[in-house]
N, C-alpha and C. Protein backbone atom coordinates (compact mmCIF):
# COMPACT_ATOMS: atom_id res chain seq x y z
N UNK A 1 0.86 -1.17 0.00
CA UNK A 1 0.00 0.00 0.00
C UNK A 1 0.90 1.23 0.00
N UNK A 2 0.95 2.21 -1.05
CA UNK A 2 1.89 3.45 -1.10
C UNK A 2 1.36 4.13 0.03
N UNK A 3 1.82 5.36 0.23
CA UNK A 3 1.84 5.98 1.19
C UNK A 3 0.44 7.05 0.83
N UNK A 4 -0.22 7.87 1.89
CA UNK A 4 -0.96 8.60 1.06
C UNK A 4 -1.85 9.31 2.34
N UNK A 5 -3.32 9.12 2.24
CA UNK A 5 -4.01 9.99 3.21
C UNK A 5 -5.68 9.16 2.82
N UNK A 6 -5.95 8.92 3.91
CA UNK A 6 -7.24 7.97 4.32
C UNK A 6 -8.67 8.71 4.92
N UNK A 7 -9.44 8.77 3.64
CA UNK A 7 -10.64 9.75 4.39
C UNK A 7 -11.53 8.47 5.01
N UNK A 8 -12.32 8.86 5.88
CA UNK A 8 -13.17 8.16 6.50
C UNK A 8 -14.72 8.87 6.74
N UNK A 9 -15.49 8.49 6.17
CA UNK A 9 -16.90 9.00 6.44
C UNK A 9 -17.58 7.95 7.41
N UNK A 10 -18.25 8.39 8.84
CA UNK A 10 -18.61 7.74 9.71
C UNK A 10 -20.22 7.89 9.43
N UNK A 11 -20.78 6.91 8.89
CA UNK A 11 -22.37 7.43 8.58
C UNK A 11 -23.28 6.88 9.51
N UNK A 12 -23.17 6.10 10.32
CA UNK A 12 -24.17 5.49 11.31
C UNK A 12 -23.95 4.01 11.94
N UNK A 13 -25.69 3.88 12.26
CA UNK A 13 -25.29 2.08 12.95
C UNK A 13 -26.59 1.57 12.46
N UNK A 14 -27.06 0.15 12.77
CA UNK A 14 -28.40 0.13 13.47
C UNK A 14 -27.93 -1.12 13.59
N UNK A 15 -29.12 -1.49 14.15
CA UNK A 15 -29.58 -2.38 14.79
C UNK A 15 -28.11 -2.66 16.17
N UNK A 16 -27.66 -1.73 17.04
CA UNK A 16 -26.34 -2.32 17.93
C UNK A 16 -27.62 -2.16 19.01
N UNK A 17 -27.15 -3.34 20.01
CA UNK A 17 -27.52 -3.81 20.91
C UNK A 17 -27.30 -2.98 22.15
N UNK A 18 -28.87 -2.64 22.71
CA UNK A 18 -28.92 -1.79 23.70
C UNK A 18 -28.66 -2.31 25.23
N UNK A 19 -27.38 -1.77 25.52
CA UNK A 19 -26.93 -2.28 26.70
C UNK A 19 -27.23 -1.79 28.33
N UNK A 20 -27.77 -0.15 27.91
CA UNK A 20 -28.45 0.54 29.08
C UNK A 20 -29.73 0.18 29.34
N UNK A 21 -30.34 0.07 30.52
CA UNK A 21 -31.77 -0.66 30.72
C UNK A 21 -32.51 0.60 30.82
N UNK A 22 -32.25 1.24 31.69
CA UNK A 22 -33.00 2.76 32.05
C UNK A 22 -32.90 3.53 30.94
N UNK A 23 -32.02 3.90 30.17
CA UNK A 23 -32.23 4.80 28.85
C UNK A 23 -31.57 4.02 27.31
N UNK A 24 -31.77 4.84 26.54
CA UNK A 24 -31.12 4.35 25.51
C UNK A 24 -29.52 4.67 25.52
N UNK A 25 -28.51 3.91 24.78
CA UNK A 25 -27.48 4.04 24.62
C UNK A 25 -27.17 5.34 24.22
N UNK A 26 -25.60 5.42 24.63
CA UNK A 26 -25.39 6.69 23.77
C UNK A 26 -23.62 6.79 23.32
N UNK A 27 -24.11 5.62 21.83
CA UNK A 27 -22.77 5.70 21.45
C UNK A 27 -21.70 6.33 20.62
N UNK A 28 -20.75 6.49 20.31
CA UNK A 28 -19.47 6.67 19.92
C UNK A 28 -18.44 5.60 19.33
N UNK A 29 -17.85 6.08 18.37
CA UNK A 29 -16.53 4.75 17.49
C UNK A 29 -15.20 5.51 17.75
N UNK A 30 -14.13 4.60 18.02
CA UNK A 30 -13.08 4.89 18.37
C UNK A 30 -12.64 4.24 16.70
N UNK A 31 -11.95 5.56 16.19
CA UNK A 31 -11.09 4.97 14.74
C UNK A 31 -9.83 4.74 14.96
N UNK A 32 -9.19 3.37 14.63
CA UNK A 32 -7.73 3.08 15.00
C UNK A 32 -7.31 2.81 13.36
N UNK A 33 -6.15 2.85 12.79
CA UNK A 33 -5.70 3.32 11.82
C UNK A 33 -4.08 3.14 12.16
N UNK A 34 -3.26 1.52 12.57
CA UNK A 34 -2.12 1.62 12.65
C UNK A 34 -2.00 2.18 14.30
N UNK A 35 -1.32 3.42 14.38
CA UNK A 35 -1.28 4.15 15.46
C UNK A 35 -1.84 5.45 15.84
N UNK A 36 -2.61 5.46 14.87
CA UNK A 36 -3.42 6.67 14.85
C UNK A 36 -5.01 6.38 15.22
N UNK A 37 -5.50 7.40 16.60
CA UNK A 37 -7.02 7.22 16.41
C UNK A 37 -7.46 8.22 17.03
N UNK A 38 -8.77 8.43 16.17
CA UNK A 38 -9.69 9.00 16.56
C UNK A 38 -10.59 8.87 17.15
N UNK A 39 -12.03 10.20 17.52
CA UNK A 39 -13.18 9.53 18.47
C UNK A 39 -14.39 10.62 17.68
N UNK A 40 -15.50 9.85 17.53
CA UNK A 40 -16.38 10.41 16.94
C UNK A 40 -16.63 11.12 18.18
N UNK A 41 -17.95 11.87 17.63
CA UNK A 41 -18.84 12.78 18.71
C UNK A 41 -19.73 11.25 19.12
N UNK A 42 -20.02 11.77 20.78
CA UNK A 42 -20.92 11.05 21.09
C UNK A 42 -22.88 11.19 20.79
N UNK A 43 -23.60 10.00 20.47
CA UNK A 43 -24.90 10.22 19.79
C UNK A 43 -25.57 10.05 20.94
N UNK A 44 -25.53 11.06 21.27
CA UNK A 44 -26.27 11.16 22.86
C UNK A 44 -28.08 10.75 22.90
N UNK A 45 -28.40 10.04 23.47
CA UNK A 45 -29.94 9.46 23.09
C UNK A 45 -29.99 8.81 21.94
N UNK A 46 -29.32 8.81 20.94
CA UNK A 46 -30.22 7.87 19.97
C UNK A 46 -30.27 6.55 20.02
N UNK A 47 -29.60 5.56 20.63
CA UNK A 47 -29.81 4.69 20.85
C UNK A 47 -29.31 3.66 19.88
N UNK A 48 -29.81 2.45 19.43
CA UNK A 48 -29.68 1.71 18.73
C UNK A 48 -29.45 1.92 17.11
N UNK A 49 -29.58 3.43 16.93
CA UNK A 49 -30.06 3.73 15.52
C UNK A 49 -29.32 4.93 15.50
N UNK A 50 -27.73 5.23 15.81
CA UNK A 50 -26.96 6.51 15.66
C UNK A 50 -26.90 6.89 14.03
N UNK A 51 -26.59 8.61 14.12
CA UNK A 51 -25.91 8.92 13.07
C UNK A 51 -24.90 9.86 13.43
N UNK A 52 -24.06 9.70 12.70
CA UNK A 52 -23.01 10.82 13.17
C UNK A 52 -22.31 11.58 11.60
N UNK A 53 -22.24 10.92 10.74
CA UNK A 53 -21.97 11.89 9.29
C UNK A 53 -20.80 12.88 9.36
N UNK A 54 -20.02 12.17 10.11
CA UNK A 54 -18.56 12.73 10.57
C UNK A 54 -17.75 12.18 9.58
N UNK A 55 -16.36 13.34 9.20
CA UNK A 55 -15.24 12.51 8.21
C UNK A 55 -14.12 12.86 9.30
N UNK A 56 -13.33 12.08 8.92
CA UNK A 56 -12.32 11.41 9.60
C UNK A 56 -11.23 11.36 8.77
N UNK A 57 -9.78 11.79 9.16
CA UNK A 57 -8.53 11.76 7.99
C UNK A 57 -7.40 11.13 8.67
N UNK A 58 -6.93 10.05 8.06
CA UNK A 58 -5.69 9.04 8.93
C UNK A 58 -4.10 9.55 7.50
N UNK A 59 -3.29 9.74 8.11
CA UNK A 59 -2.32 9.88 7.03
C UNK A 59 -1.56 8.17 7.43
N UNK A 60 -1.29 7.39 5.83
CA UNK A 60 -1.09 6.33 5.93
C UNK A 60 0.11 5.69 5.22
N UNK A 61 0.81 5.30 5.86
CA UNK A 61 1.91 5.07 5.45
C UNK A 61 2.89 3.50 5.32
N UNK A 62 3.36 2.99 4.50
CA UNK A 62 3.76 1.71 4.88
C UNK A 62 2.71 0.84 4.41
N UNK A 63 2.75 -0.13 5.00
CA UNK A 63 1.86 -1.47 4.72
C UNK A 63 0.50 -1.55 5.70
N UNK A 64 -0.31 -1.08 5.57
CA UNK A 64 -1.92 -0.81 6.32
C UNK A 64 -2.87 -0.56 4.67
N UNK A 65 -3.91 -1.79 5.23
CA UNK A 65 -5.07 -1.86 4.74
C UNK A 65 -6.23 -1.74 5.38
N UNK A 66 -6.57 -2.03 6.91
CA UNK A 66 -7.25 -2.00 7.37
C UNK A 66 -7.48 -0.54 8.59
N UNK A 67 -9.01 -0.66 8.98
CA UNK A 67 -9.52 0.29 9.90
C UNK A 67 -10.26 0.20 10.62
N UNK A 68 -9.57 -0.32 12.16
CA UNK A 68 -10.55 -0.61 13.01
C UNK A 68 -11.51 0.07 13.72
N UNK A 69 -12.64 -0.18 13.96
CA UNK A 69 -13.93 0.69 14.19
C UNK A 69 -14.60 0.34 15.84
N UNK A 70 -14.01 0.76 16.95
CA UNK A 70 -14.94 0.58 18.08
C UNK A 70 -15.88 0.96 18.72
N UNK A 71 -16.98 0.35 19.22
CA UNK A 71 -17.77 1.04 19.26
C UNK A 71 -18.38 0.75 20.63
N UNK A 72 -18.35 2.41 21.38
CA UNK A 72 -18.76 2.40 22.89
C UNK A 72 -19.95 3.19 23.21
N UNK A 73 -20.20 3.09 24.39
CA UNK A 73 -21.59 3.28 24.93
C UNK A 73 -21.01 4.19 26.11
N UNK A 74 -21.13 5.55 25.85
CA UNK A 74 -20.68 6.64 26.46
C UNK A 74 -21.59 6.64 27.58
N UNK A 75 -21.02 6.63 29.25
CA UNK A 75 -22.10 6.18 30.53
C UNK A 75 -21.31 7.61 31.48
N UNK A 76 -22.55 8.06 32.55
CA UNK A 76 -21.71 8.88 33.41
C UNK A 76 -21.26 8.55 34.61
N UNK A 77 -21.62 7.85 35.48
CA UNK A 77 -21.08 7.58 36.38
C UNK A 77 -20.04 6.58 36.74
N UNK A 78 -20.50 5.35 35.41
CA UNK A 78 -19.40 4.49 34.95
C UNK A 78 -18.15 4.35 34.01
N UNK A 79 -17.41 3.61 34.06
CA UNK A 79 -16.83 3.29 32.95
C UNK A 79 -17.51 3.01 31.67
N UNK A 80 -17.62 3.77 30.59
CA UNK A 80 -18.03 3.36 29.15
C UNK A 80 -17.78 1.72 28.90
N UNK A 81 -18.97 1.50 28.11
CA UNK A 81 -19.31 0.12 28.05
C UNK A 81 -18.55 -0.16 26.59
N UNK A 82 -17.99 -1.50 26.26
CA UNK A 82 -17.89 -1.63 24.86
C UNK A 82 -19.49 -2.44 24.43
N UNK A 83 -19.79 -1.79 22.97
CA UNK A 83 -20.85 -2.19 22.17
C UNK A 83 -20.38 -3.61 21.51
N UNK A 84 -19.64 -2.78 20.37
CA UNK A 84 -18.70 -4.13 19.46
C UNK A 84 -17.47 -3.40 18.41
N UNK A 85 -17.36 -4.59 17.87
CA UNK A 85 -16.14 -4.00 17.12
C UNK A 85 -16.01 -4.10 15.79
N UNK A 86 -15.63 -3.66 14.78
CA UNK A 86 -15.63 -4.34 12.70
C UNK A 86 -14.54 -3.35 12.59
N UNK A 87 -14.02 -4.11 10.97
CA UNK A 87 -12.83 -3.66 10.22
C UNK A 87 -13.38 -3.81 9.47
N UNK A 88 -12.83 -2.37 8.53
CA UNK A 88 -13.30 -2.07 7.39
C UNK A 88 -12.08 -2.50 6.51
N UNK A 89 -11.55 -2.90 5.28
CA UNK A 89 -10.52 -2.72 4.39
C UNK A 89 -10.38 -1.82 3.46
N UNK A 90 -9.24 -1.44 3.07
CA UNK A 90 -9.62 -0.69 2.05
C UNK A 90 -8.30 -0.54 0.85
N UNK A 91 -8.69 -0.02 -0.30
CA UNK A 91 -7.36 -0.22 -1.49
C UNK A 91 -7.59 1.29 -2.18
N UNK A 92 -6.28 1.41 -2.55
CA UNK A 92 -6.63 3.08 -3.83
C UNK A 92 -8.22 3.05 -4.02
N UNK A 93 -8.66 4.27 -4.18
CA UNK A 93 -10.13 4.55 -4.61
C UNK A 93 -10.45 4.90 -3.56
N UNK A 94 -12.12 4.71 -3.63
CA UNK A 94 -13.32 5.32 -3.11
C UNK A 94 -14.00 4.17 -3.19
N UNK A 95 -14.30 3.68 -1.74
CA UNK A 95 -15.65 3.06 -1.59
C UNK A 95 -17.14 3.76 -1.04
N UNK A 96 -18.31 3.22 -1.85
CA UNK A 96 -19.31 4.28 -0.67
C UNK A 96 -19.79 3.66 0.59
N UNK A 97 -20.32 4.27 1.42
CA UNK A 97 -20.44 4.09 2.15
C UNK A 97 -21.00 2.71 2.49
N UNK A 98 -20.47 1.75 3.12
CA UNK A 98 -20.73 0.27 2.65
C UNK A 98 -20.57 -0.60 4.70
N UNK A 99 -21.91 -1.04 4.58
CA UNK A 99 -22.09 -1.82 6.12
C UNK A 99 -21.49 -3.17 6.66
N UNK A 100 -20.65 -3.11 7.96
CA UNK A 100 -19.95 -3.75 8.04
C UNK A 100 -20.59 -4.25 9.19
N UNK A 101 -20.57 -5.86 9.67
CA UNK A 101 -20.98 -6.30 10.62
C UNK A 101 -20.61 -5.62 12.02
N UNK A 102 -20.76 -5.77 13.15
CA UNK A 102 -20.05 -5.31 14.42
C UNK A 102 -20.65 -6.43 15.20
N UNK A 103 -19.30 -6.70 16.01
CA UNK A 103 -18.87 -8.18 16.55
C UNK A 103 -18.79 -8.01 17.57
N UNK A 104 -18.95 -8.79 18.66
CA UNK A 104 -18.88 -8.57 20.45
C UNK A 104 -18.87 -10.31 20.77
N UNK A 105 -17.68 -10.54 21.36
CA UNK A 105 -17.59 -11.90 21.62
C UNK A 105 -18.07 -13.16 20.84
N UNK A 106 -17.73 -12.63 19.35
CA UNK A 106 -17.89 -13.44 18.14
C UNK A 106 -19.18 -13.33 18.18
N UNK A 107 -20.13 -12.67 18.53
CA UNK A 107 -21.61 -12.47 18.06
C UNK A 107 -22.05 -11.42 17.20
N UNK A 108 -23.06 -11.72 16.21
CA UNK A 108 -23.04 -10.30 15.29
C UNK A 108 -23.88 -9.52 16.00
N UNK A 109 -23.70 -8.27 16.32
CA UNK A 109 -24.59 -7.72 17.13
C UNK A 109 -24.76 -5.63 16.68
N UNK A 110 -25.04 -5.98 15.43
CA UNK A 110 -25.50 -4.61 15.12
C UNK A 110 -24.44 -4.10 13.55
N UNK A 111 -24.67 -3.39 12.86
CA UNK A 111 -24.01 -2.92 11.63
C UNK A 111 -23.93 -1.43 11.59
N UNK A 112 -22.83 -1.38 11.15
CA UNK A 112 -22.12 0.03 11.38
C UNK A 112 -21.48 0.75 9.39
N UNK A 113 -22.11 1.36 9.16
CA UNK A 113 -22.05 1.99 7.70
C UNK A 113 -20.73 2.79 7.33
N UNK A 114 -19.92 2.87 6.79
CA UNK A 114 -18.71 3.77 7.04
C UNK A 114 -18.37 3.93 5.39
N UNK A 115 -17.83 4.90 4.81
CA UNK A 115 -17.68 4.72 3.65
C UNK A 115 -16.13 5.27 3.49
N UNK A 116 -15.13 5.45 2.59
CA UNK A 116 -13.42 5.21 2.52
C UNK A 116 -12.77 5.87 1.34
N UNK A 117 -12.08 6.62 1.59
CA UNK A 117 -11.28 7.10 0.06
C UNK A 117 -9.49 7.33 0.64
N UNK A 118 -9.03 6.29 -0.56
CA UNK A 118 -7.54 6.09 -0.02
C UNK A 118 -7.49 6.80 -1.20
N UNK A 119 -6.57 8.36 -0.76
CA UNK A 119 -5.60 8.71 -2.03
C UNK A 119 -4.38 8.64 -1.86
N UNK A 120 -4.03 7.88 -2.72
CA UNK A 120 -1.52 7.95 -2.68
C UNK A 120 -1.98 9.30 -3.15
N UNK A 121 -0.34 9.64 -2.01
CA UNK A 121 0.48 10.64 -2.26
C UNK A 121 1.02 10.65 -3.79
N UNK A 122 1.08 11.77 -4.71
CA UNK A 122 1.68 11.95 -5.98
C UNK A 122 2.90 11.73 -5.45
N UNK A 123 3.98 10.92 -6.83
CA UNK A 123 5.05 10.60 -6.79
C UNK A 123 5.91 12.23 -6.98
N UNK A 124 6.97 12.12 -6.08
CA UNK A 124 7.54 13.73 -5.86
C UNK A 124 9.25 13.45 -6.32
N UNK A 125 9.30 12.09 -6.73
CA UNK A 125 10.76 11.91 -7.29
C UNK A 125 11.08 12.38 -8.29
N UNK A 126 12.52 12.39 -8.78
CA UNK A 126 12.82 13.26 -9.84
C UNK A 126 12.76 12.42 -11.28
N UNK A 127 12.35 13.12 -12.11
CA UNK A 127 11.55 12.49 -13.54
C UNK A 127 12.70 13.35 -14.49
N UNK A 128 13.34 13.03 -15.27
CA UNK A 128 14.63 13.79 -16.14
C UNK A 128 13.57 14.37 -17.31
N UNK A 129 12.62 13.19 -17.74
CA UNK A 129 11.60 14.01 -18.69
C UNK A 129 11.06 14.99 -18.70
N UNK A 130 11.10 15.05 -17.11
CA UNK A 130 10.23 16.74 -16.89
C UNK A 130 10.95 17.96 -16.72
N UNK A 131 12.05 17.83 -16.77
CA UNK A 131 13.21 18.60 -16.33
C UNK A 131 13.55 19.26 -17.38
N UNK A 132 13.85 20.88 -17.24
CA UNK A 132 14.35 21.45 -18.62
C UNK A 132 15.51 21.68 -18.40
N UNK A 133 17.01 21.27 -18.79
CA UNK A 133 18.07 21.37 -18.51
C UNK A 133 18.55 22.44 -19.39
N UNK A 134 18.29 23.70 -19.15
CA UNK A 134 18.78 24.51 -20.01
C UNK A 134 19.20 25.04 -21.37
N UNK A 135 19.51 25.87 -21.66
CA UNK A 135 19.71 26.17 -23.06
C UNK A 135 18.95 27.12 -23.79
N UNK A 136 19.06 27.19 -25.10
CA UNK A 136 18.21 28.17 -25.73
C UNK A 136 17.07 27.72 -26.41
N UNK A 137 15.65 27.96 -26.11
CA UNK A 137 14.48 27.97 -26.17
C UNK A 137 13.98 28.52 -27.07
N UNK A 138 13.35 28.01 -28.62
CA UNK A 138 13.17 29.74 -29.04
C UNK A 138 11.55 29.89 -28.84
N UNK A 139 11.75 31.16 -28.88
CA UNK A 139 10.00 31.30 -28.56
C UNK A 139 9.05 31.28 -29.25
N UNK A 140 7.99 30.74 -29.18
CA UNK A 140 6.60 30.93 -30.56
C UNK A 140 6.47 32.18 -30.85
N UNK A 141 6.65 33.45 -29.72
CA UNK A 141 5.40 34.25 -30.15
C UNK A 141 6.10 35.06 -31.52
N UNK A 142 5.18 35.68 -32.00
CA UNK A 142 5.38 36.15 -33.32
C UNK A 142 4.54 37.92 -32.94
N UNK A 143 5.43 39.01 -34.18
CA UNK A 143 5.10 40.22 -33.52
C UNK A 143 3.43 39.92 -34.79
């Protein structure tokens, strides 16, 4: 995988499994990306059925294809709960936004939508073809 810059569009969930009894969930995805991560906004009340329509930018470098997606249940008095977890893959291009299972102790337990655009970095090495090595030029213009 060349080197380059990794957009991430975070578009939603449904069906993740409601783990609060008294209210609805209120979750959030942790984006891991190698050593890089991010944290969505938390979907405070919505419950089983978030949206968040957040983009997300990983700069990527080396050998990474994948993007792990966690997903927690933002609580106040406690420790945040984990929901579940999915990896997305991804290659040069643009995928759209495309639903990926989410997993919690090998159970499928809810789908999470995310959509991906890997662009490589333009090659910045030196090209001799492009290079004008001097000399005399003559010019088109005409009086």
């Amino acid at each position: 995988m060349p080197t380059g810059k990794l957009e991430v569009l975070l578009v939603g969930c449904k069906g993740l499994e409601d783990a609060d009894f008294l209210s609805n969930i209120s979750p959030y995805v942790v984006l891991t990306c190698r050593t890089q991560e991010q944290k969505s906004s938390v979907a405070s009340g919505q419950g089983s059925e978030p949206e968040w329509n957040e983009t997300f930018v990983f700069s990527i470098t080396g050998d990474v294809s994948d993007l792990a997606l966690r997903l927690m249940d933002k609580d106040t008095l406690t420790a945040d709960d984990f929901v579940g977890e999915a990896t997305a893959l991804f290659l040069e291009g643009s995928l759209p936004p495309t639903s990926y299972n989410v997993v919690k102790d090998q159970e499928y337990c809810g789908e999470i939508r995310v959509g991906l655009t890997f662009t490589p970095e333009s090659d910045r090495g030196f090209r001799a073809e492009e290079e004008n090595f001097g000399g005399w030029k003559e010019s088109s213009y005409t009086d």
